[in-house]
Protein backbone atom coordinates (compact mmCIF):
# COMPACT_ATOMS: atom_id res chain seq x y z
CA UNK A 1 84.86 105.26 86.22
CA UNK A 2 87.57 103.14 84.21
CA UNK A 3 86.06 99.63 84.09
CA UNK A 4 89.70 98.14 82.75
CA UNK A 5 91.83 98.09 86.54
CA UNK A 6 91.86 94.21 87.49
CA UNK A 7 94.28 92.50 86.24
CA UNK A 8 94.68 88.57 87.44
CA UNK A 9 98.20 86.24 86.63
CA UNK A 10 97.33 83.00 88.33
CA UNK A 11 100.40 80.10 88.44
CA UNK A 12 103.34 82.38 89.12
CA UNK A 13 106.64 81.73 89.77
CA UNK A 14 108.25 84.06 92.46
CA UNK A 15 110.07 83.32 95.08
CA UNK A 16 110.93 86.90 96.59
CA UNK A 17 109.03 90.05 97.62
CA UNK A 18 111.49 91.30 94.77
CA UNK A 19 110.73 89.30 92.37
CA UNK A 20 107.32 90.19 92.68
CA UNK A 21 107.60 94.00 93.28
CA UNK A 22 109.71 93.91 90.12
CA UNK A 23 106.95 91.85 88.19
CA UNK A 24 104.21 94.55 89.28
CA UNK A 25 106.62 97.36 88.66
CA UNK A 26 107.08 96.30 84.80
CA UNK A 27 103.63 96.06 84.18
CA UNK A 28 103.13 99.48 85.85
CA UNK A 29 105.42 101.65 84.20
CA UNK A 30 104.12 100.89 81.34
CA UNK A 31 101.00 102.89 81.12
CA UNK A 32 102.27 105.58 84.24
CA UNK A 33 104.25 108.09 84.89
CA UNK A 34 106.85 106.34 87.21
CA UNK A 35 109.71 104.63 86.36
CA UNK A 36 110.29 100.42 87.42
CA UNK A 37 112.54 101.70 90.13
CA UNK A 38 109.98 104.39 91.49
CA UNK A 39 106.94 102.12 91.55
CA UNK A 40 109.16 99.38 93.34
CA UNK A 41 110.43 102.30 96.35
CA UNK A 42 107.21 103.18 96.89
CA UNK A 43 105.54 99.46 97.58
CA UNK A 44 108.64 99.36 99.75
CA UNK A 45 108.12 102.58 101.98
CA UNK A 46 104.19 101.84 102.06
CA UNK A 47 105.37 98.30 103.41
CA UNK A 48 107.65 100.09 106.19
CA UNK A 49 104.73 102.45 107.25
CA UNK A 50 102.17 99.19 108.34
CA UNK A 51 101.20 95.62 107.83
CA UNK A 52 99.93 94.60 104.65
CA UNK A 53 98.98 91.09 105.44
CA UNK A 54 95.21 90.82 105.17
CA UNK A 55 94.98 87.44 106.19
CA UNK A 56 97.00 84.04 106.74
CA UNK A 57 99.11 83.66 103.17
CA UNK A 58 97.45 87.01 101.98
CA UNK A 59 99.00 90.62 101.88
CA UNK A 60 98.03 93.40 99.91
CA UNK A 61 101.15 95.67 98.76
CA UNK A 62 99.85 99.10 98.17
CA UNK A 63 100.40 102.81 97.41
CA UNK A 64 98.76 106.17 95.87
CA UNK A 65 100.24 108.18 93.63
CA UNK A 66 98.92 111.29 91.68
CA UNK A 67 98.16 110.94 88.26
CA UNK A 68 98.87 107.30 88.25
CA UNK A 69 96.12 104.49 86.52
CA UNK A 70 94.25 102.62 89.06
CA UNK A 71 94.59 99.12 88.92
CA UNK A 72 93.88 96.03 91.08
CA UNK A 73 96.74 93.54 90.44
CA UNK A 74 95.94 89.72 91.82
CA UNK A 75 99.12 87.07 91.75
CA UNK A 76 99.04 83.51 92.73
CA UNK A 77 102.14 81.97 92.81
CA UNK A 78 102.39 78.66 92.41
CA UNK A 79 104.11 78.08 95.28
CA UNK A 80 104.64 79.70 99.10
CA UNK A 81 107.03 82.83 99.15
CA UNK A 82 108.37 81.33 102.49
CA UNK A 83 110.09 84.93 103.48
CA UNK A 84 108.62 87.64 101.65
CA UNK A 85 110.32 90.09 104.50
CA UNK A 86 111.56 89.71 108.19
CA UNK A 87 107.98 90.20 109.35
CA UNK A 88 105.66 88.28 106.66
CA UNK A 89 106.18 84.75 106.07
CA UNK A 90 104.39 81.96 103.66
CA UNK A 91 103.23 84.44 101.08
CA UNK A 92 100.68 82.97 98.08
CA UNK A 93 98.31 85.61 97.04
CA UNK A 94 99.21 88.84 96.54
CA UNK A 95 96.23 91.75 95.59
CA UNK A 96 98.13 95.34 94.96
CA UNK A 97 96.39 98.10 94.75
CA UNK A 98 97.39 101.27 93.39
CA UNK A 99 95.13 104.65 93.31
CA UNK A 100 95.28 107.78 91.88
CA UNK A 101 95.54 109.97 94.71
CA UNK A 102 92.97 112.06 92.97
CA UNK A 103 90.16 109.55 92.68
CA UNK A 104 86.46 110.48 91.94
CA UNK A 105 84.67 109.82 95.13
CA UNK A 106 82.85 107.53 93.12
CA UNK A 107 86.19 105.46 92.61
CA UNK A 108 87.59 106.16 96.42
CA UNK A 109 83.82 104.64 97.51
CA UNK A 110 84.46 101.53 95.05
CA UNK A 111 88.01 101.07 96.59
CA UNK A 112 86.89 101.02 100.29
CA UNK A 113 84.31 98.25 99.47
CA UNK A 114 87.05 96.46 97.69
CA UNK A 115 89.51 96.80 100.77
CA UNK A 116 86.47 96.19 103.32
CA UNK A 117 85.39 93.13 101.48
């Protein structure tokens, strides 16, 4: 299993769910398949299909895509995202997640703890 997925920015300065879709998106494209524009539509539909706050100030922006890296992103901004969307206020921490659709079931097992936890 790749042991080089978690990437952490701490002291961030976004103030929009854009902002930080964009921010992810960049740093995604890089090493995938998907263009900036593709990686930002698809944290955008997986947002329209379900919740993705985890917890007061917490959400976790997700999505799988075949062939893709897996990576755990973590972002602190340094201050509250007061409107990240119509539904999810006072955003601080964000954790996105993005899977390979074809995982190992080693990696799918690691991924559910992750989540669970």
């Amino acid at each position: 299993m790749e042991t080089n997925f978690l990437e952490l920015y701490l002291n961030q300065d976004f103030s929009s769910q854009d902002d930080v879709y964009h921010f992810l998106a960049e740093k995604l494209a890089k090493e995938n398949h998907l263009t900036v524009s593709e990686i930002v539509t698809k944290f955008i539909k997986r947002e329209k299909l379900g919740n993705i706050q985890i917890y007061d100030r917490i959400i976790m922006p997700h999505f799988n895509e075949q062939g893709i890296s897996n990576k755990i992103i973590i972002l602190r901004t340094n201050r509250v995202i007061s409107k990240w969307s119509e539904q999810l206020k006072n955003v601080q921490l964000i954790i996105a997640l993005i899977i390979d659709s074809d995982v190992s079931p080693q990696e799918k097992e690691y991924f559910q703890k992750f989540i669970k936890n």
